[in-house]
Protein backbone atom coordinates (compact mmCIF):
# COMPACT_ATOMS: atom_id res chain seq x y z
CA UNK A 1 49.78 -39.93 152.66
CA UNK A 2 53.22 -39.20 153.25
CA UNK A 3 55.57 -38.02 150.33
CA UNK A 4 59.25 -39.09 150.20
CA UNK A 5 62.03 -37.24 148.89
CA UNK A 6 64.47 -38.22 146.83
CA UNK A 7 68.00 -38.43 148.34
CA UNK A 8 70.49 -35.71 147.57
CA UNK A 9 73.55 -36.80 146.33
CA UNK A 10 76.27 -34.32 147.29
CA UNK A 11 79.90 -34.37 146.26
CA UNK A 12 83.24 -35.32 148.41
CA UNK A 13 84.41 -31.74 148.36
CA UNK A 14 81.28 -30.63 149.44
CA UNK A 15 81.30 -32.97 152.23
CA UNK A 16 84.74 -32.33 153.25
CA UNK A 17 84.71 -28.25 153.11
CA UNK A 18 81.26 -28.52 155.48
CA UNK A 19 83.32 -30.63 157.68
CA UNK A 20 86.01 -28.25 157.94
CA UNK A 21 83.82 -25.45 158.36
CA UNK A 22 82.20 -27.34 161.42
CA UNK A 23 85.99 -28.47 162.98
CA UNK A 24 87.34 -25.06 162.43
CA UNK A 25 84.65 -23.00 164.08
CA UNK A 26 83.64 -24.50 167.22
CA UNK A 27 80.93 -21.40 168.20
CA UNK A 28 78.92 -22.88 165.35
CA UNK A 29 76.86 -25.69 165.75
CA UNK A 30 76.47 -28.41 163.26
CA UNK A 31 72.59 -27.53 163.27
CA UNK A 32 73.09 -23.88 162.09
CA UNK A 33 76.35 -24.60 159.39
CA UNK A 34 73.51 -27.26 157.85
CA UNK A 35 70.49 -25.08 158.07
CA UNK A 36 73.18 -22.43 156.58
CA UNK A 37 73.64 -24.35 153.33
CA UNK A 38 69.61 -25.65 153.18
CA UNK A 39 69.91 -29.41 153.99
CA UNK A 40 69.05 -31.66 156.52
CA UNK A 41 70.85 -31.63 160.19
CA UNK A 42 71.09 -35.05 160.50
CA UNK A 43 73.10 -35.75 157.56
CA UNK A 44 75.84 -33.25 158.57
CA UNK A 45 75.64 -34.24 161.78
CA UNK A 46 76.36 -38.24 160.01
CA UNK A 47 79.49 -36.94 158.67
CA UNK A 48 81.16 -35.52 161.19
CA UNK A 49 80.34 -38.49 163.82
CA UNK A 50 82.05 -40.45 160.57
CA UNK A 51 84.76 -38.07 160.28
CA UNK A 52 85.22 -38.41 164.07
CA UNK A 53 85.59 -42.03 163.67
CA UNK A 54 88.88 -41.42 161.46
CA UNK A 55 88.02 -43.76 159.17
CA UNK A 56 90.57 -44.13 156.41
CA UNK A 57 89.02 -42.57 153.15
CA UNK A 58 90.92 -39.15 153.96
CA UNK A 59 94.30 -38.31 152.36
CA UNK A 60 95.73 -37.14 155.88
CA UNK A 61 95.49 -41.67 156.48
CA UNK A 62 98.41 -41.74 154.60
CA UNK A 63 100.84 -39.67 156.31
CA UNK A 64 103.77 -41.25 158.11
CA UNK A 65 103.83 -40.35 161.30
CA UNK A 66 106.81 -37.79 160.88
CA UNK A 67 104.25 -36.05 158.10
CA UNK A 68 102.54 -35.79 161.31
CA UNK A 69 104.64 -34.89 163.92
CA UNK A 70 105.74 -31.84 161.28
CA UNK A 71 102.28 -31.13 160.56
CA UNK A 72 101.30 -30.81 164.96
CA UNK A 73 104.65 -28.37 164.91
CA UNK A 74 103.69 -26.47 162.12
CA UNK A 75 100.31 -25.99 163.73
CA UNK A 76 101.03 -25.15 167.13
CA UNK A 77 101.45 -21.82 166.84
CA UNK A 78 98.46 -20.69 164.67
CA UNK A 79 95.29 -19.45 165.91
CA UNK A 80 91.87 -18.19 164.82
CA UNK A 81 91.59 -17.94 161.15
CA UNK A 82 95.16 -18.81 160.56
CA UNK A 83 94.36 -22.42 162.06
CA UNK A 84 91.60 -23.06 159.87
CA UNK A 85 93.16 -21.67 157.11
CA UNK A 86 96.15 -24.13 157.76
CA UNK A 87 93.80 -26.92 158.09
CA UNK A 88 91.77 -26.04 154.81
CA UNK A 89 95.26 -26.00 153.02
CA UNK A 90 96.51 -28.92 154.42
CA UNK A 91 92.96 -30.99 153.98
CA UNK A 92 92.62 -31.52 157.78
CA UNK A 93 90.49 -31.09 160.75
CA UNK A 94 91.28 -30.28 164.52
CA UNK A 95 89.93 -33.53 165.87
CA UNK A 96 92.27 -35.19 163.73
CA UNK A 97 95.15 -33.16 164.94
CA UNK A 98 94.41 -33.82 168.63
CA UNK A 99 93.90 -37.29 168.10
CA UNK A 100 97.51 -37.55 166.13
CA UNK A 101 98.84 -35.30 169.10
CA UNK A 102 97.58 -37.82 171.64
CA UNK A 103 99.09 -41.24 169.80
CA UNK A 104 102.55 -39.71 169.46
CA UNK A 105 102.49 -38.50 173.48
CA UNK A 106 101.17 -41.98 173.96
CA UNK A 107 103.75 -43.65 171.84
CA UNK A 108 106.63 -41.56 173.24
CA UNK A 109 105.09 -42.38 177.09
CA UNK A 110 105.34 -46.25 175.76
CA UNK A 111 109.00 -46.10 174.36
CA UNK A 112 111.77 -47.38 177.19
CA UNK A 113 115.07 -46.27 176.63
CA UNK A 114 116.86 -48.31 174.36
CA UNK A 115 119.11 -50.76 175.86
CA UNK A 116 122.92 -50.84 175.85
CA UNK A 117 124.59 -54.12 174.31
CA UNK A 118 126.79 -55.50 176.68
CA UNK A 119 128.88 -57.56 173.94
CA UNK A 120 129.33 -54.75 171.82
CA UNK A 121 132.43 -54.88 170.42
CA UNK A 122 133.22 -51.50 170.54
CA UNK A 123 132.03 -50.96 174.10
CA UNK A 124 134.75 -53.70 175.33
CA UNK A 125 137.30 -52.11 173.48
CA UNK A 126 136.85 -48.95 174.89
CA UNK A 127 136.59 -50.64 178.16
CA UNK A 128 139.99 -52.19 177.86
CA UNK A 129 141.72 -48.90 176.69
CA UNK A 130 140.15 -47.58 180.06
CA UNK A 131 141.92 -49.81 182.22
CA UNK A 132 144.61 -49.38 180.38
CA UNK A 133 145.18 -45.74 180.67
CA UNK A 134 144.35 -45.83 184.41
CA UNK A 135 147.28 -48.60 184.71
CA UNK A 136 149.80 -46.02 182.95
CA UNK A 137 148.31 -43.32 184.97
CA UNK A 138 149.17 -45.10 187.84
CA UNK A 139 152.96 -46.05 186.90
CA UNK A 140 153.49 -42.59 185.38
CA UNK A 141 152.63 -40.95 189.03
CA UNK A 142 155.01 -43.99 191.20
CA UNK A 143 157.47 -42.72 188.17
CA UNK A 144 157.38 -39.17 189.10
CA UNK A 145 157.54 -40.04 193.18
CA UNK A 146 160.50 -42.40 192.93
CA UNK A 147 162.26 -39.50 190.60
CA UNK A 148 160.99 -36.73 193.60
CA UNK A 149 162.75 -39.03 196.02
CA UNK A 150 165.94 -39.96 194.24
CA UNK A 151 166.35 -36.22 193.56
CA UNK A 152 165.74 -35.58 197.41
CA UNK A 153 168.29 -38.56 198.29
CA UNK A 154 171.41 -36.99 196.03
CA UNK A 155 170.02 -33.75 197.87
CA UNK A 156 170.85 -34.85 201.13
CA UNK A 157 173.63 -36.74 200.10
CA UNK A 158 175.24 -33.52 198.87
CA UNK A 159 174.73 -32.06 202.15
CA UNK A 160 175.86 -34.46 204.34
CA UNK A 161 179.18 -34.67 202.27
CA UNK A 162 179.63 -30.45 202.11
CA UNK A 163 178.77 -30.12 206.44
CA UNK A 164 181.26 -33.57 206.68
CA UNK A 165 184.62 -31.86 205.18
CA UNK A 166 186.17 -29.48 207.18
CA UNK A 167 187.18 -25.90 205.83
């Protein structure tokens, strides 16, 4: 006759801290962390492929996705026990940064340049003052050439008249 245990219930922190402990430390296998702490493999092993699932019962669900972004920056530059330390602060596990590190390449990869109006107001405006200084641009420089030659004219005028009259 076979005899049937009772199930253990074990608490959310619980849970969560030997999920950290198997996210942060990937030389350990999920067999030895549970065999560690004197319970069944299988059941750790439950949890994690949940946790790997992301389903939405963690706190880290509710972050926008700048929370996010800031969180990935914050973390790039840890390593060893400073990254799991950060994660055990912050209530998070690796997998979950990857995956949040993988949507936002994705959604940037998705995002096409946002378009330019072409009846914006503004943009016709500053259109019009365009053409406008390129029009005064061009009168100011036929300006300047018919003052050159006027100035050459008188020039040569003057000279004319002073080799004309004798001495």
């Amino acid at each position: 006759m076979r005899t049937y245990r009772k199930p253990t219930k074990y608490s959310v922190n619980f849970k969560e801290s030997l999920l950290q402990k198997v996210f942060a430390d990937d030389t350990r296998s999920v067999s030895s962390i549970a065999k560690e702490q004197g319970m069944p493999h299988q059941t750790l092993a439950s949890w994690v492929k949940k946790a790997m699932t992301n389903t939405p019962t963690k706190p880290s669900s509710r972050l926008s996705l700048e929370q996010k972004f800031q969180l990935l920056l914050e973390s790039q530059s840890l390593r060893g026990e400073d990254f799991g330390k950060f994660l055990r602060e912050k209530g998070l596990f690796s997998h979950q940064l990857e995956q949040w590190k993988k949507d936002i390449t994705q959604t940037l990869s998705q995002q096409s340049p946002p378009r330019k109006k072409e009846n914006d107001p503004k943009d016709l405006k500053i259109a019009q003052l365009e053409k406008e200084i390129l029009l005064k641009d061009k009168t100011l420089a036929e300006a300047s050439i018919l003052l050159l030659l006027k100035k050459k004219h008188e020039n040569l005028w003057l000279k004319e008249e002073s080799e004309a009259r004798p001495l």
